[in-house]
N, C-alpha and C. Protein backbone atom coordinates (compact mmCIF):
# COMPACT_ATOMS: atom_id res chain seq x y z
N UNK A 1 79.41 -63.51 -74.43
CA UNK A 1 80.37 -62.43 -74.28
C UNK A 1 81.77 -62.98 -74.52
N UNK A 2 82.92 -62.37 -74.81
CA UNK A 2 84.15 -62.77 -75.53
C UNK A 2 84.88 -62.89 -74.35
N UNK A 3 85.42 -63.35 -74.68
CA UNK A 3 86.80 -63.67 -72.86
C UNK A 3 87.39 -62.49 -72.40
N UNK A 4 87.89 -61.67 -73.56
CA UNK A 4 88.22 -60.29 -73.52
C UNK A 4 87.55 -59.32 -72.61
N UNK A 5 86.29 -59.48 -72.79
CA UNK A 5 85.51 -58.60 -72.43
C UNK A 5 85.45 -58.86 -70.77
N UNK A 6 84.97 -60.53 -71.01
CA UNK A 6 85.00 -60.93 -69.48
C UNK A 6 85.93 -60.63 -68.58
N UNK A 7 87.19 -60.90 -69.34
CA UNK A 7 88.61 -60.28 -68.21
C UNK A 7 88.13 -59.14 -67.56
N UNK A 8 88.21 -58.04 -68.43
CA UNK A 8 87.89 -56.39 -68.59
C UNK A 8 87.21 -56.08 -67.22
N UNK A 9 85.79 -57.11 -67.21
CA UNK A 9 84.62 -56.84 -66.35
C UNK A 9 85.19 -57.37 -64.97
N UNK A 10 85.99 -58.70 -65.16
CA UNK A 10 86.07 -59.17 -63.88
C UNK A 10 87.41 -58.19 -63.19
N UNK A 11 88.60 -58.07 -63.73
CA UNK A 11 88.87 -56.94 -63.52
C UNK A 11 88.89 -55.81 -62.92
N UNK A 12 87.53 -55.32 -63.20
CA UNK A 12 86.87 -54.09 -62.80
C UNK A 12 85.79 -54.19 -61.44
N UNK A 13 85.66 -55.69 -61.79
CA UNK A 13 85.06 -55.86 -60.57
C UNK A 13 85.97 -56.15 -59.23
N UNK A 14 86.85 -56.69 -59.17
CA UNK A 14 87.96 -56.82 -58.35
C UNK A 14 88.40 -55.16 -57.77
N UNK A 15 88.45 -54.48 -58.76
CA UNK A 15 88.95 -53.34 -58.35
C UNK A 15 88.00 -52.94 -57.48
N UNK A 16 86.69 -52.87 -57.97
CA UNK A 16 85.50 -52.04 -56.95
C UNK A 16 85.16 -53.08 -55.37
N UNK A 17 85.72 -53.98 -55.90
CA UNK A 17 85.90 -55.19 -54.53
C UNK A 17 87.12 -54.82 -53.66
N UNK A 18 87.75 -53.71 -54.15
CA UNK A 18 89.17 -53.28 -53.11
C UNK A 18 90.26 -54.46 -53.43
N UNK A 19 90.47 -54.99 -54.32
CA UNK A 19 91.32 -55.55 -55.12
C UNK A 19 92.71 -54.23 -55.47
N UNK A 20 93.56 -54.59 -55.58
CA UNK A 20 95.08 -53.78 -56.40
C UNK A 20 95.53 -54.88 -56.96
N UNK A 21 95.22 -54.31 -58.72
CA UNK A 21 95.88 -55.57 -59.55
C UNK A 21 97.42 -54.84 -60.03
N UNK A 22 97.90 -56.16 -60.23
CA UNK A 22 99.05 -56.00 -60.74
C UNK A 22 98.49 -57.11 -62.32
N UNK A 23 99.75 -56.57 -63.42
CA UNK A 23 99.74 -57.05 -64.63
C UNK A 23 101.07 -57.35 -64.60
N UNK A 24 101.65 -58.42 -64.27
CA UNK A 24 103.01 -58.35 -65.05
C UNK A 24 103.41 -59.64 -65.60
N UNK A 25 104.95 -59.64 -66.21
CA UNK A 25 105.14 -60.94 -66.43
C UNK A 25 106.32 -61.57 -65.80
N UNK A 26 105.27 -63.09 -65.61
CA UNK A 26 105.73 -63.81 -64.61
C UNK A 26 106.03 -65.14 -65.22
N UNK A 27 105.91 -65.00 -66.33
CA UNK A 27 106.66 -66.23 -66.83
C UNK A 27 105.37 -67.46 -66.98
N UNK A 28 104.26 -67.05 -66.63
CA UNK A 28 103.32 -68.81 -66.82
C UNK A 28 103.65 -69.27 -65.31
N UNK A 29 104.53 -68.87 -64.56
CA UNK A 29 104.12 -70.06 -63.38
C UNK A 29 103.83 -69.04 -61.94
N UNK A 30 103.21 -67.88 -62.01
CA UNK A 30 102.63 -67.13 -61.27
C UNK A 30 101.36 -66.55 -61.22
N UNK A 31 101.05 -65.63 -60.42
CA UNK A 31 99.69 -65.02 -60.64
C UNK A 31 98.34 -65.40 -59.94
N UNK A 32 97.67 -64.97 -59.86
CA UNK A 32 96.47 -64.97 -57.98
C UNK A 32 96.20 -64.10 -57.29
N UNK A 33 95.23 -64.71 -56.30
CA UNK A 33 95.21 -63.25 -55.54
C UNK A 33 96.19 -63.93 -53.60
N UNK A 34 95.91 -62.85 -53.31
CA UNK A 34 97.17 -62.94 -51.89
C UNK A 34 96.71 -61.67 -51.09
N UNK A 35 96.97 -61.65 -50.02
CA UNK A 35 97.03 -60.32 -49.30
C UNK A 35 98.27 -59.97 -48.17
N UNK A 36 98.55 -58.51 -48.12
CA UNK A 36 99.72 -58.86 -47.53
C UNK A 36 99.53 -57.34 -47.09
N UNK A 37 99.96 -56.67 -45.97
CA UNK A 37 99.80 -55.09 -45.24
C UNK A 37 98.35 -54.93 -45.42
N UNK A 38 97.37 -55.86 -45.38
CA UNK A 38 95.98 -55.48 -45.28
C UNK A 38 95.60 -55.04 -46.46
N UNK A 39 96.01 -55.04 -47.70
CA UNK A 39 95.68 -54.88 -48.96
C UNK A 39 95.71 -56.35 -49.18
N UNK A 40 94.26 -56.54 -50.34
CA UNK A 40 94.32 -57.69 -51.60
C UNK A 40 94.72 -57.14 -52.40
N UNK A 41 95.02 -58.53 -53.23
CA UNK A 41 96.33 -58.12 -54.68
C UNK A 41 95.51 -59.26 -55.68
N UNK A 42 95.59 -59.03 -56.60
CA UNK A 42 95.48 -60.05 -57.77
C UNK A 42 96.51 -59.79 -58.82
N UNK A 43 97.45 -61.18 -58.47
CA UNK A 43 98.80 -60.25 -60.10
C UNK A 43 97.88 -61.43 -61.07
N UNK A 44 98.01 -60.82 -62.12
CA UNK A 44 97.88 -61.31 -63.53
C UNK A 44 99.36 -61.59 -64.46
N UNK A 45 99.26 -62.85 -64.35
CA UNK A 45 100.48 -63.69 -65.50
C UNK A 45 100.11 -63.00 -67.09
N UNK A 46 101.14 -62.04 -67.24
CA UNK A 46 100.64 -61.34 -68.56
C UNK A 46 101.11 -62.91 -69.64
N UNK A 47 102.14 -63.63 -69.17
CA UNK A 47 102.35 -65.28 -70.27
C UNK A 47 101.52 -65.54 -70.29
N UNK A 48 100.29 -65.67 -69.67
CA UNK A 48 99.47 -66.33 -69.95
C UNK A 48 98.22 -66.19 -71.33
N UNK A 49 97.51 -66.57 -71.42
CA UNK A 49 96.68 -66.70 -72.69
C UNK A 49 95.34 -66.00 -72.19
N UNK A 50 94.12 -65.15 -72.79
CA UNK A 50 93.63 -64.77 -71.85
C UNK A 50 92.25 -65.35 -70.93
N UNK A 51 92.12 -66.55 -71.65
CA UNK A 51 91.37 -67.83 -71.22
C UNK A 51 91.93 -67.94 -69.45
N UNK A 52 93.15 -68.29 -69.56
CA UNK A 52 94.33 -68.49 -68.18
C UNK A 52 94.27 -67.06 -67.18
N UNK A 53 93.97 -66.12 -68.29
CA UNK A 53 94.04 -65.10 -66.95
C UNK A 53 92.58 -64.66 -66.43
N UNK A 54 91.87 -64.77 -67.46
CA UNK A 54 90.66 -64.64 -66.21
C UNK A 54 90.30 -65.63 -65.56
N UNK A 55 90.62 -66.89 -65.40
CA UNK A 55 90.35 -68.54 -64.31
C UNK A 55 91.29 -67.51 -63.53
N UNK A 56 92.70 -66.55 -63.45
CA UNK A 56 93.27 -66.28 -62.62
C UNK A 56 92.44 -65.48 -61.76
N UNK A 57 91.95 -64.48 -62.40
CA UNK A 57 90.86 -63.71 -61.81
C UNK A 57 89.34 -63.71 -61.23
N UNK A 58 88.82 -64.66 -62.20
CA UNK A 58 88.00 -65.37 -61.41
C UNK A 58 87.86 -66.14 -60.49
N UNK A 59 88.84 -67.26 -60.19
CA UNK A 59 88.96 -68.38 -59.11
C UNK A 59 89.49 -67.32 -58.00
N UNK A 60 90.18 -66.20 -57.77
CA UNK A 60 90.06 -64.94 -56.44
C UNK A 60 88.92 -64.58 -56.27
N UNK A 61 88.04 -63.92 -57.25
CA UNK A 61 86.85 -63.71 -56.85
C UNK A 61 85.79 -64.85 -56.14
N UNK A 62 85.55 -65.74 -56.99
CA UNK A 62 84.98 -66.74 -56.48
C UNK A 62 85.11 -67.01 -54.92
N UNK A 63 86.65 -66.85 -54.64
CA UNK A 63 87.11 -67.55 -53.40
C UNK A 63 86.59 -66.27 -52.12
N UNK A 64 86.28 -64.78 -52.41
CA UNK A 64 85.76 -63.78 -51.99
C UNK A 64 84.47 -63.64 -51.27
N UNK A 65 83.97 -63.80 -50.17
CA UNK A 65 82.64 -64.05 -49.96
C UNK A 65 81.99 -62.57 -50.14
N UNK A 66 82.69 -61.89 -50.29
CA UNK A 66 82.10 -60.36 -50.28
C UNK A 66 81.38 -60.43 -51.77
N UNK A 67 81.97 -61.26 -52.62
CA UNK A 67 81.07 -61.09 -53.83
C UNK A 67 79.89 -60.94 -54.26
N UNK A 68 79.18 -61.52 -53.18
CA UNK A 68 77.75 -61.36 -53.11
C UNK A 68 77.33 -60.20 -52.71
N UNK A 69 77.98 -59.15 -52.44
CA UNK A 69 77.94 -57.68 -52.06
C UNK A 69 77.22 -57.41 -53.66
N UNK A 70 77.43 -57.75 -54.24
CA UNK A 70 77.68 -56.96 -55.62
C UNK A 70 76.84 -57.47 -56.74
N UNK A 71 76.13 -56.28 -57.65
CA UNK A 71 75.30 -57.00 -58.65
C UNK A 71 76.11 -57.04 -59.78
N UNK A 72 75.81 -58.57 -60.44
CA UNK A 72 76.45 -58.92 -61.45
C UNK A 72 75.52 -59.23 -62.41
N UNK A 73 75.98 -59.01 -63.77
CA UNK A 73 75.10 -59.32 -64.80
C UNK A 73 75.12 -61.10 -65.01
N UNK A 74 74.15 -61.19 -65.76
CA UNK A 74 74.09 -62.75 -65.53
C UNK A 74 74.92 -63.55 -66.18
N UNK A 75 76.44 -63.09 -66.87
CA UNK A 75 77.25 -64.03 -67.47
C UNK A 75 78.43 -64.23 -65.98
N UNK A 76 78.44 -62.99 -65.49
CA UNK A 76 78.98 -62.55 -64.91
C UNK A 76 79.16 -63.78 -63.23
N UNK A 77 77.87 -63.79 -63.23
CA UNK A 77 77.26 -64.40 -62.40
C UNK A 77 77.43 -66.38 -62.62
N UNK A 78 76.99 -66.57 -63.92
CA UNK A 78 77.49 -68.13 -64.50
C UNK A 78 79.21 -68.26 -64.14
N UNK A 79 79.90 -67.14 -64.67
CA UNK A 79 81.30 -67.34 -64.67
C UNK A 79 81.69 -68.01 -62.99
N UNK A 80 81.00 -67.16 -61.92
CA UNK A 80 81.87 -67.15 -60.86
C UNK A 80 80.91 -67.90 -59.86
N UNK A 81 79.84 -68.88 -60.27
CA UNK A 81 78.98 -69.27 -59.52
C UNK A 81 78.20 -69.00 -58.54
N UNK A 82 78.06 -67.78 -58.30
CA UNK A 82 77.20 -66.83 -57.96
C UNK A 82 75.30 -66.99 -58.24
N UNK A 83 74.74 -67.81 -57.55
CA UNK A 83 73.46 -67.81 -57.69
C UNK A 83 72.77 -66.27 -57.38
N UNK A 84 71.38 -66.14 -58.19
CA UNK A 84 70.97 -64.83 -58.14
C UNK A 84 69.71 -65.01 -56.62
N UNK A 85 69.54 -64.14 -55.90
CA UNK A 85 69.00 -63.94 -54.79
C UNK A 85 67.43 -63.79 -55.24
N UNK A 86 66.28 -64.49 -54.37
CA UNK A 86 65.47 -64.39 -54.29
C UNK A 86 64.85 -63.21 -54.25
């Protein structure tokens, strides 16, 4: 699958994870996830390349234990180290 795509998905998965992304630009030396008034956030470094922004988006998810809430397709699953359940 293309990186593109992967962003897209991870993305979308964040959102249905109760994620509020932000896109903006931050110049290359921002971007992550954070929480702050009981909302998660993931901003996305639009400087960045889009290789850089989904490690941005992925390494939040990853760090998420709720992830395992959720079925992922199996690239989906390689990306964020997510073993599949018995």
């Amino acid at each position: 699958m293309h990186t593109v795509e992967l962003l897209e998905q991870s993305l979308e998965l964040a959102e249905r994870m109760g994620y509020k992304i932000r896109q903006e630009w931050l110049g290359g030396t921002g971007g992550g996830a954070c929480e702050f008034s009981g909302q998660k956030w993931i901003f996305v470094d639009l400087a960045l390349n889009a290789v850089e922004q989904l490690d941005q988006v992925s390494s939040a998810l990853r760090d998420d234990p709720g992830i395992y809430l959720y079925s992922l397709n199996p690239e989906m699953r390689r990306l964020l180290g997510v073993r599949q359940s018995a």
